[in-house]
N, C-alpha and C. Protein backbone atom coordinates (compact mmCIF):
# COMPACT_ATOMS: atom_id res chain seq x y z
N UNK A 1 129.19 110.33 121.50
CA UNK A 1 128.09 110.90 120.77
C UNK A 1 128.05 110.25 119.39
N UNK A 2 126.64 109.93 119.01
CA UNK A 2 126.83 109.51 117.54
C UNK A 2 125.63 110.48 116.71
N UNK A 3 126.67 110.77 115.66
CA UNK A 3 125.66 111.37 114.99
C UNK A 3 125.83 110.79 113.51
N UNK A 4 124.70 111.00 112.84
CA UNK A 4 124.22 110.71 111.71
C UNK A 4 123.97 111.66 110.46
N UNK A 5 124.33 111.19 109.47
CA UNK A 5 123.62 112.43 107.85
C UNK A 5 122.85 111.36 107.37
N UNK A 6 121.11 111.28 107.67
CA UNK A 6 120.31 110.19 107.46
C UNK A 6 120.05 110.05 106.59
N UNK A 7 119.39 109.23 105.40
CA UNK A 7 119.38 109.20 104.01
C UNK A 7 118.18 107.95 104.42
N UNK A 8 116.86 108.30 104.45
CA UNK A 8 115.94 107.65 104.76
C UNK A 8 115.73 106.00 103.83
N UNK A 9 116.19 106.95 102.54
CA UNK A 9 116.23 105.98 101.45
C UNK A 9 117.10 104.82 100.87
N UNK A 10 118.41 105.20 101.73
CA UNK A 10 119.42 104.47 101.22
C UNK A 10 119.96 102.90 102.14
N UNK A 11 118.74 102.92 102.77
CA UNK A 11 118.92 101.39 103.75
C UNK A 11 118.26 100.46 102.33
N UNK A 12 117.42 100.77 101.62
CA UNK A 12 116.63 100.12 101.00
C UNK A 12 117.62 99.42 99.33
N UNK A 13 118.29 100.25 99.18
CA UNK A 13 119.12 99.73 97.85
C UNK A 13 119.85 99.07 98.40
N UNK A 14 119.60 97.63 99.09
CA UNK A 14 120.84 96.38 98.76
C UNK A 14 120.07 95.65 97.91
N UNK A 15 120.68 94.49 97.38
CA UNK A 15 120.57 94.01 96.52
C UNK A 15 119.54 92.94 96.98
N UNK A 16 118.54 93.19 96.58
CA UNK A 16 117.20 92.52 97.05
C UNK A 16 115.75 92.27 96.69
N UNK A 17 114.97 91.48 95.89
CA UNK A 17 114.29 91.49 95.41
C UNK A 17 112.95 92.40 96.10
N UNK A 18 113.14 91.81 97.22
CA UNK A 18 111.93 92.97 97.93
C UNK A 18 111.44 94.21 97.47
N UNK A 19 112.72 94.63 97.40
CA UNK A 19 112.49 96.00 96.61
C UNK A 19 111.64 96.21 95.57
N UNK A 20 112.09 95.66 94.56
CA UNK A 20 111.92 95.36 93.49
C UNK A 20 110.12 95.03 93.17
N UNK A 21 109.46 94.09 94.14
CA UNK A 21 108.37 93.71 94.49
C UNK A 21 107.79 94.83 95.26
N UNK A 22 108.17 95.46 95.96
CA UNK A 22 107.45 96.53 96.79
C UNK A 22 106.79 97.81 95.76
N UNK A 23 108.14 98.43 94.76
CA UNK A 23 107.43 98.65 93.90
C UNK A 23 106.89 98.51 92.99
N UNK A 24 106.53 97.17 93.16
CA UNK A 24 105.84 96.73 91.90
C UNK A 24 106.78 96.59 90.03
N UNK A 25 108.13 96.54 90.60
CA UNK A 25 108.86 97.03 89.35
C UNK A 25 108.93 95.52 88.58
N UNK A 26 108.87 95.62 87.15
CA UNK A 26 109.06 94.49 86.48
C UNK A 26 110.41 94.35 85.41
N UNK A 27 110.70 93.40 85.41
CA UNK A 27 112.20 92.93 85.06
C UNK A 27 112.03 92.61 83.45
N UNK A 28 112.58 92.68 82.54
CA UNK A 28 113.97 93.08 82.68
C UNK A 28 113.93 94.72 82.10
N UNK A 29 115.23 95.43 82.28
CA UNK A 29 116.05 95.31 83.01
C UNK A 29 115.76 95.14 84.82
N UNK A 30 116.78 94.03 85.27
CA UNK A 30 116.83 94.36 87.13
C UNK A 30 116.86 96.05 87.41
N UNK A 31 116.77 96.33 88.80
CA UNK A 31 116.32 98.14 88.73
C UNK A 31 117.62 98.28 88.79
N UNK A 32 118.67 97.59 89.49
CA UNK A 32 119.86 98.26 89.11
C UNK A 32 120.07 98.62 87.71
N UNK A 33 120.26 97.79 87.04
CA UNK A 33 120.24 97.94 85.76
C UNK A 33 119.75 99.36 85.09
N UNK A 34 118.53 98.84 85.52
CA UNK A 34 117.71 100.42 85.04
C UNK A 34 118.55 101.37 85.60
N UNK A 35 118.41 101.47 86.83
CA UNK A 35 119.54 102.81 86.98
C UNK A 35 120.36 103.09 86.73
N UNK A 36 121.10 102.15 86.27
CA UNK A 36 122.44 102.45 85.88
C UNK A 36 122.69 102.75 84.48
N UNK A 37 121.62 101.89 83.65
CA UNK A 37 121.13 102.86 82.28
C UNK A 37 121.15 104.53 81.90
N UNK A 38 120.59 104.55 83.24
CA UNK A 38 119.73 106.37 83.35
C UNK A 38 120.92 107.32 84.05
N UNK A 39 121.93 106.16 84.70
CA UNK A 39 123.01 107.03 84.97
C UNK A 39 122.94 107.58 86.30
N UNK A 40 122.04 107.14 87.14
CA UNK A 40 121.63 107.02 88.29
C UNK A 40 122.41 106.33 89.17
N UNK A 41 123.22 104.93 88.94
CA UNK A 41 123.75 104.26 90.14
C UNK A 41 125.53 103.83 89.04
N UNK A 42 125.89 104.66 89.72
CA UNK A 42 127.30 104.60 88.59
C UNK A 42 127.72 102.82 89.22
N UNK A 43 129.20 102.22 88.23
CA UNK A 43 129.20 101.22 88.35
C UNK A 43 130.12 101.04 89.84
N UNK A 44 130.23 99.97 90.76
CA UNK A 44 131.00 99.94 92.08
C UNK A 44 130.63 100.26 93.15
N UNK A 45 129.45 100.82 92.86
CA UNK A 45 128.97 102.08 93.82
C UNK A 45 127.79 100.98 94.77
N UNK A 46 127.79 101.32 96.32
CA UNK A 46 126.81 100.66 96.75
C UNK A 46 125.27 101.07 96.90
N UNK A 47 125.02 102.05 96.55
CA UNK A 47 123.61 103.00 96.07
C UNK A 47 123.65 103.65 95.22
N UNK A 48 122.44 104.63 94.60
CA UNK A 48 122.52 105.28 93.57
C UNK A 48 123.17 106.38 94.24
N UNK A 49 123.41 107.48 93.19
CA UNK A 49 124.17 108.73 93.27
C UNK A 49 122.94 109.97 94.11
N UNK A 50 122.09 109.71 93.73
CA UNK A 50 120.67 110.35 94.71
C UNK A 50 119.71 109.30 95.21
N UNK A 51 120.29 109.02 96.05
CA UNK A 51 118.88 107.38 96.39
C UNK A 51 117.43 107.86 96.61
N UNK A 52 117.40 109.14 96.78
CA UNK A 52 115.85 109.65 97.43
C UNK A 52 115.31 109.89 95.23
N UNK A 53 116.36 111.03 95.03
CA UNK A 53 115.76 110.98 93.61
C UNK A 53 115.61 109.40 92.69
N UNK A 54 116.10 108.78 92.58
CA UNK A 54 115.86 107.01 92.19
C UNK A 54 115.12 106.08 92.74
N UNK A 55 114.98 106.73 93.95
CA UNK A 55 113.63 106.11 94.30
C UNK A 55 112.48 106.34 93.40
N UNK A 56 112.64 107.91 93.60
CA UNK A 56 111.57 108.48 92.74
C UNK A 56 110.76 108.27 91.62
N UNK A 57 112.51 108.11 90.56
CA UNK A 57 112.32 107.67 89.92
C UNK A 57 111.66 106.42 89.26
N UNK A 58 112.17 105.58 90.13
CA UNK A 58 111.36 104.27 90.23
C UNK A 58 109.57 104.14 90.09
N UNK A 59 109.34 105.18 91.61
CA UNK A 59 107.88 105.11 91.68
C UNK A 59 107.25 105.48 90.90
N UNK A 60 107.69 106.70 89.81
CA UNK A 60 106.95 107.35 88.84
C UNK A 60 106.88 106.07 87.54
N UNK A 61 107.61 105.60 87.39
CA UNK A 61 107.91 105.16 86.25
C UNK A 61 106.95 103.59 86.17
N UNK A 62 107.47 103.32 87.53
CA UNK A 62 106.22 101.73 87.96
C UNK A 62 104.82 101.81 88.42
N UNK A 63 104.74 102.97 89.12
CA UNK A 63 103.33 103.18 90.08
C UNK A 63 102.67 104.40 89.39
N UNK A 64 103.15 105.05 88.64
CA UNK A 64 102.70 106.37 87.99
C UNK A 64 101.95 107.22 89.02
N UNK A 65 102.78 107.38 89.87
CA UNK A 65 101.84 108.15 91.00
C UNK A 65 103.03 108.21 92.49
N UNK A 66 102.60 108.70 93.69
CA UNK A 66 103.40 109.43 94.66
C UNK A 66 103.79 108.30 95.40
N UNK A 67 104.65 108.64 95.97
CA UNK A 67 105.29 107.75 96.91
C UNK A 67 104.59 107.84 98.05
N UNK A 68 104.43 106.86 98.78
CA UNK A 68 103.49 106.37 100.25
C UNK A 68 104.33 105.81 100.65
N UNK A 69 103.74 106.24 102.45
CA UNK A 69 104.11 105.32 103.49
C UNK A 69 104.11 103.59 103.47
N UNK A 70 103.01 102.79 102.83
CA UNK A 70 102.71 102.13 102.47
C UNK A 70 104.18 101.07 101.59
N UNK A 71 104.75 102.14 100.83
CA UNK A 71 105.84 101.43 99.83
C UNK A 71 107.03 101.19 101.34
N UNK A 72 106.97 102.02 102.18
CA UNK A 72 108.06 101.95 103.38
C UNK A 72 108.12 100.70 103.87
N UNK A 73 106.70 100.86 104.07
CA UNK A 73 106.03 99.53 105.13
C UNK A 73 106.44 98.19 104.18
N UNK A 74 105.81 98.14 103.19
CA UNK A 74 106.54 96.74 102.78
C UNK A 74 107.59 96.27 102.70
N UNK A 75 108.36 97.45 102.03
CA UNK A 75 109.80 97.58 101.85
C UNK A 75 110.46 96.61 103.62
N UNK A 76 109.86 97.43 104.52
CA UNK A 76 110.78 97.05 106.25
C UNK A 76 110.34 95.76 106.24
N UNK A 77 109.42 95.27 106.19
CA UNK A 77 108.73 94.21 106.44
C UNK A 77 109.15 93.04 106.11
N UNK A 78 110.25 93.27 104.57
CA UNK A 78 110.81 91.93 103.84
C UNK A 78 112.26 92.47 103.71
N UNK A 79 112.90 93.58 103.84
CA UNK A 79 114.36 93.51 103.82
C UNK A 79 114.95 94.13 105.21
N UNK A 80 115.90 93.41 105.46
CA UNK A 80 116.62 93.73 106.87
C UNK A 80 117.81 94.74 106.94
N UNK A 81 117.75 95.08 107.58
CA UNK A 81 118.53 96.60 107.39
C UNK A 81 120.02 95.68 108.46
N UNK A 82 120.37 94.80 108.22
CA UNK A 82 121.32 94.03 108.40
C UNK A 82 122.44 93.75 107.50
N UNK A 83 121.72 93.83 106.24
CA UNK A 83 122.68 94.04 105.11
C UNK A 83 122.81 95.43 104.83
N UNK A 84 122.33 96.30 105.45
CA UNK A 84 122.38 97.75 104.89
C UNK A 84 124.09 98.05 104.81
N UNK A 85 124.75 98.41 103.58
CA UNK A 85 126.17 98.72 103.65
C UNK A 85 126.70 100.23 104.11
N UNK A 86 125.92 101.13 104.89
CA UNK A 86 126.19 102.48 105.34
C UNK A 86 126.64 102.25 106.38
N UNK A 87 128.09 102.83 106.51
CA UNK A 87 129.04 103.17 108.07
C UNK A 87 128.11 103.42 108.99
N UNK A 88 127.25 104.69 108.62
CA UNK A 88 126.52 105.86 109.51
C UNK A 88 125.22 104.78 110.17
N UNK A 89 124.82 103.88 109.15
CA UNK A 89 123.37 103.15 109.78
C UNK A 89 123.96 102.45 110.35
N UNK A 90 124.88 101.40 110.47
CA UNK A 90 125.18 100.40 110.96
C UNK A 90 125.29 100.73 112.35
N UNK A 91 126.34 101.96 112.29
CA UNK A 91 126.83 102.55 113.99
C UNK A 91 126.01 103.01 114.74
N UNK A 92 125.02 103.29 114.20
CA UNK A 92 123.62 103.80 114.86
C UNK A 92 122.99 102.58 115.24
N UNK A 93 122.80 101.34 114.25
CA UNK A 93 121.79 100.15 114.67
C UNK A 93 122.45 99.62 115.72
N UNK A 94 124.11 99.20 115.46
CA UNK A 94 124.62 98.84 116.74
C UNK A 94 124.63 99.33 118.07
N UNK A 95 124.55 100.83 118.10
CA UNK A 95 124.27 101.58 119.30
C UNK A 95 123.15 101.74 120.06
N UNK A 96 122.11 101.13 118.84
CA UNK A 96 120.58 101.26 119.44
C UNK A 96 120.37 99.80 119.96
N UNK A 97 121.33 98.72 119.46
CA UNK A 97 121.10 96.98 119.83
C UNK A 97 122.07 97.27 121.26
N UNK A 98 122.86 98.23 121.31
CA UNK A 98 123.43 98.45 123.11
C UNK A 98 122.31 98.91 123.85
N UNK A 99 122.08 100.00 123.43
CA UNK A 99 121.07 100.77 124.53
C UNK A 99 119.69 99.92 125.39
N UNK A 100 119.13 98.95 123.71
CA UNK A 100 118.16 98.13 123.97
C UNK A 100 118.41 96.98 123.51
N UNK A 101 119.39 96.51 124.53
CA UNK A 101 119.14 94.59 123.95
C UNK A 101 118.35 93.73 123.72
């Protein structure tokens, strides 16, 4: 049996410009950076400390307005959840690349 504690948000913080472009965020600081300013993505750490709230954060601060499906969609479209560094996603993607080769 595999089970999961899903974190919709946290495939998306590797280190990747996509991101970065999806929301429209402009440099400098890189968003790590920014977060880690705000105290959001402590240092070592492979995501922020709330990835759903830092997302958030993000969108409010770049898009001044709600988060959409739309930001998902680009987001999948240009980063691969291949680098995603979560135990829990990985064991799941690998189990789903068994089921359906």
């Amino acid at each position: 049996m595999l089970v999961i504690d899903p974190e919709l948000e946290q495939w998306i913080w590797q280190d990747n410009i996509h991101v970065e472009s999806a929301l429209k965020y402009t440099r400098p600081p890189s968003l790590r950076a920014f977060l880690a300013q705000t105290g959001d993505w402590p240092a070592g750490q492979d995501k922020p400390t709330d990835p759903k709230a830092a997302f958030e954060k993000c969108v409010v601060r770049q898009l001044r307005g709600n988060r959409s499906s739309s930001l998902y969609r680009k987001i999948a479209a240009n980063v691969s959840v291949t680098n995603c560094r979560d135990a829990e996603f990985q064991s799941l993607r690998q189990q789903l690349q068994v089921w359906f080769p």
